[in-house]
C-alpha atoms as a PDB file:
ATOM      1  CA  UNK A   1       0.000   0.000   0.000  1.00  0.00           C
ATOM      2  CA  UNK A   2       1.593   3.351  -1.516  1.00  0.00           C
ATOM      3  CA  UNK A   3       1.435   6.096   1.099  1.00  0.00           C
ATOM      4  CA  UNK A   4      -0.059   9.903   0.472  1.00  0.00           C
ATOM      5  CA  UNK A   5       1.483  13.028   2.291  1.00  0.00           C
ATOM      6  CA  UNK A   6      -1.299  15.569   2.872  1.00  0.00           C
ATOM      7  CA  UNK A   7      -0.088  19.148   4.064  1.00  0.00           C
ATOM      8  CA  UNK A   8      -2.271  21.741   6.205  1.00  0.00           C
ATOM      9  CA  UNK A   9      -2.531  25.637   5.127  1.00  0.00           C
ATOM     10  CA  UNK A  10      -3.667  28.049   7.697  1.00  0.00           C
ATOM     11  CA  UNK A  11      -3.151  31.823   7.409  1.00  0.00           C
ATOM     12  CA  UNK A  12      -2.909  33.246  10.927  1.00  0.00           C
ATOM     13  CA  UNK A  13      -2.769  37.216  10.522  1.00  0.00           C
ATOM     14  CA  UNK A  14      -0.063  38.458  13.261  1.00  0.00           C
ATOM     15  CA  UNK A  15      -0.497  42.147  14.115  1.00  0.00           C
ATOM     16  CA  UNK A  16       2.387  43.903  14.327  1.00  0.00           C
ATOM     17  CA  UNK A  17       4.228  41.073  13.424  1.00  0.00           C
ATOM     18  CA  UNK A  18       7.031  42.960  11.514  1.00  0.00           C
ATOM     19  CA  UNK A  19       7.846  45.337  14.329  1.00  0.00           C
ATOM     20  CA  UNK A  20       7.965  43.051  16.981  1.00  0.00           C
ATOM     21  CA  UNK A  21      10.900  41.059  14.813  1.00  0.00           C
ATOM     22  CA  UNK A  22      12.620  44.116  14.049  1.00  0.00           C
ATOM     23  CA  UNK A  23      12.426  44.975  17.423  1.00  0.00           C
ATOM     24  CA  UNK A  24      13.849  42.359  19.400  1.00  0.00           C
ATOM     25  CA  UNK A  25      16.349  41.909  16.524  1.00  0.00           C
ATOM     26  CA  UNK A  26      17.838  45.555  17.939  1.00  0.00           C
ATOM     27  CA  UNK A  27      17.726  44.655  21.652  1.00  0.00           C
ATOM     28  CA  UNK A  28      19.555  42.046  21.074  1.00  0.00           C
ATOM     29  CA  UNK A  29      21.742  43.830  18.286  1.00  0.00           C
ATOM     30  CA  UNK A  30      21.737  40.960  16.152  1.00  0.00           C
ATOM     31  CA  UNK A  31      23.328  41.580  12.753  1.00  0.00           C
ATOM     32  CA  UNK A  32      20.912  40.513   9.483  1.00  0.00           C
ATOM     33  CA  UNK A  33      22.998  38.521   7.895  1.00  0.00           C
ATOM     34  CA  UNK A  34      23.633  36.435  11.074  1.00  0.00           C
ATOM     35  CA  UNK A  35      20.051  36.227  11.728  1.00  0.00           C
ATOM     36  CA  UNK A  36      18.888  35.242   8.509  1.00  0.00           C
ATOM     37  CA  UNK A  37      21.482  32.217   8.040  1.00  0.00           C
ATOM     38  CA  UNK A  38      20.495  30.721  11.371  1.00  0.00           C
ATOM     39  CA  UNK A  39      16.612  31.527   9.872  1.00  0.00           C
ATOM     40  CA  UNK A  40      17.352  29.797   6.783  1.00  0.00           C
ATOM     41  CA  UNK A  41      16.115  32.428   4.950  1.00  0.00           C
ATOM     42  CA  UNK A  42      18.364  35.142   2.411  1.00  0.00           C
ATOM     43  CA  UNK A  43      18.916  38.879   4.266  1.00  0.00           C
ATOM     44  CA  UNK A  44      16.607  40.863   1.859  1.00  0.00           C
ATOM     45  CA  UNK A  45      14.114  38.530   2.682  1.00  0.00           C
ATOM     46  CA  UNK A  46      14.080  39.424   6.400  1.00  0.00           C
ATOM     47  CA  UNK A  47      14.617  43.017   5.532  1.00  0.00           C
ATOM     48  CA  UNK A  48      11.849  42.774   3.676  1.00  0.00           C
ATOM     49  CA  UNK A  49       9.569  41.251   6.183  1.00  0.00           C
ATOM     50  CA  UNK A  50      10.787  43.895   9.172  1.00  0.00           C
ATOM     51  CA  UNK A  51       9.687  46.456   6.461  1.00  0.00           C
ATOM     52  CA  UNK A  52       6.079  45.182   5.968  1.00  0.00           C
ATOM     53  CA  UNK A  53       6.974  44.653   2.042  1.00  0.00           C
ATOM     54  CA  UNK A  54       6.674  40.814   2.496  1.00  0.00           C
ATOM     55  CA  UNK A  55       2.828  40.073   3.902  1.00  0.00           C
ATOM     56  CA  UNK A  56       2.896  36.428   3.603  1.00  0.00           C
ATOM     57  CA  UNK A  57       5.412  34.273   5.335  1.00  0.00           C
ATOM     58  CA  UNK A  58       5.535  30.407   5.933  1.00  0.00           C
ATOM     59  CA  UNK A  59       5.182  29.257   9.398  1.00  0.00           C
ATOM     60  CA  UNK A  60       8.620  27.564   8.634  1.00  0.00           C
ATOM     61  CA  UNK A  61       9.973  31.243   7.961  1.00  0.00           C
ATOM     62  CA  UNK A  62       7.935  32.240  11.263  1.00  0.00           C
ATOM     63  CA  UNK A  63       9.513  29.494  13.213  1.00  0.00           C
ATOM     64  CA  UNK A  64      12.879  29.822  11.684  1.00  0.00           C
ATOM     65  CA  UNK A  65      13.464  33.538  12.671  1.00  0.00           C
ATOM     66  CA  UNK A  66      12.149  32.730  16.452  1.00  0.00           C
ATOM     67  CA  UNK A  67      15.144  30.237  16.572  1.00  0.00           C
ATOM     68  CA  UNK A  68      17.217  33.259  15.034  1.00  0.00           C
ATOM     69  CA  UNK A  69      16.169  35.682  17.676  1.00  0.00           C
ATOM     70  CA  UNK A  70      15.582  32.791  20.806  1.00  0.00           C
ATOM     71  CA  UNK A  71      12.281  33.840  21.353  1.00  0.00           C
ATOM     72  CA  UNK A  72       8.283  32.971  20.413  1.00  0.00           C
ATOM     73  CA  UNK A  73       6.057  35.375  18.844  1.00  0.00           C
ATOM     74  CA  UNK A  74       3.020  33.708  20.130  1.00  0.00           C
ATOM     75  CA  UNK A  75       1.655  32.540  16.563  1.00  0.00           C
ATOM     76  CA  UNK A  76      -0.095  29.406  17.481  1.00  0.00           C
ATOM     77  CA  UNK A  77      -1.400  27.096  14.278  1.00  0.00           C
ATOM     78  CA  UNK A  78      -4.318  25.008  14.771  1.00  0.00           C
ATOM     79  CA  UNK A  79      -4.122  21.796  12.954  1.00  0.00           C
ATOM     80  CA  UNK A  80      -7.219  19.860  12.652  1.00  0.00           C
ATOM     81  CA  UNK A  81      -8.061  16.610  10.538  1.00  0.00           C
ATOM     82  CA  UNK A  82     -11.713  15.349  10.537  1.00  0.00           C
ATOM     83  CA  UNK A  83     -11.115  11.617  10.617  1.00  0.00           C
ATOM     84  CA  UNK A  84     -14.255  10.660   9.627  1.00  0.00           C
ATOM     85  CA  UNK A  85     -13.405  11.879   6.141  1.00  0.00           C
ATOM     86  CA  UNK A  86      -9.850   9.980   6.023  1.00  0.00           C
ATOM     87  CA  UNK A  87     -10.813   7.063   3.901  1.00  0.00           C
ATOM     88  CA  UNK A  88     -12.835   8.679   0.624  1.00  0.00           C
ATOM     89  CA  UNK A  89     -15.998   7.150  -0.694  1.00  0.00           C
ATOM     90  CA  UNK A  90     -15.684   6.588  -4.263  1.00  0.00           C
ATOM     91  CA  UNK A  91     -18.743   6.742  -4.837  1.00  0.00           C
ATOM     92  CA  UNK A  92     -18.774  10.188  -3.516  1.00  0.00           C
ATOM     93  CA  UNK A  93     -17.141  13.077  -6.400  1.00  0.00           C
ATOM     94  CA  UNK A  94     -14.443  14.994  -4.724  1.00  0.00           C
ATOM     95  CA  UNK A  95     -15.266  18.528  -2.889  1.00  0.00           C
END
């Protein structure tokens, strides 16, 4: 029996997001390029997101710069799977 991966997308919108990240990236005078290697993610990319010119980030970008900075924002995904609906009827069309 072959297996499927599935994946989950949630959009979470994160007030101030972009401030708070370029704020504790001062206090603790971390330096970009530093921050964004540890992040996994290229330095005009996190520039961009401390500006507000990136909207959309992945929660593995999200979780990658709270490793860079040693801190959590908060941002809690919910994950749900309705289990009733984990084998598919084929007699059913998809949704």
């Amino acid at each position: 029996m072959s297996s499927v991966e599935v994946y989950i997308t949630e959009t979470v919108e994160v007030e101030g997001l972009a401030d708070k990240i370029k704020e504790a990236r001062k206090k603790m005078k971390g330096r970009v390029t530093k921050l964004s290697e540890i992040a996994g993610i290229h330095r005009s990319y996190w520039y961009g997101i401390e500006s507000g010119l990136i909207k959309k980030i992945s929660e593995e970008t999200l979780r990658g710069i709270e490793k860079a900075l040693d801190m959590d924002f908060g941002v809690v995904m919910h994950y749900s799977l309705d289990h009733s609906r984990s084998q598919p009827n084929p007699s059913e069309p998809p949704q």
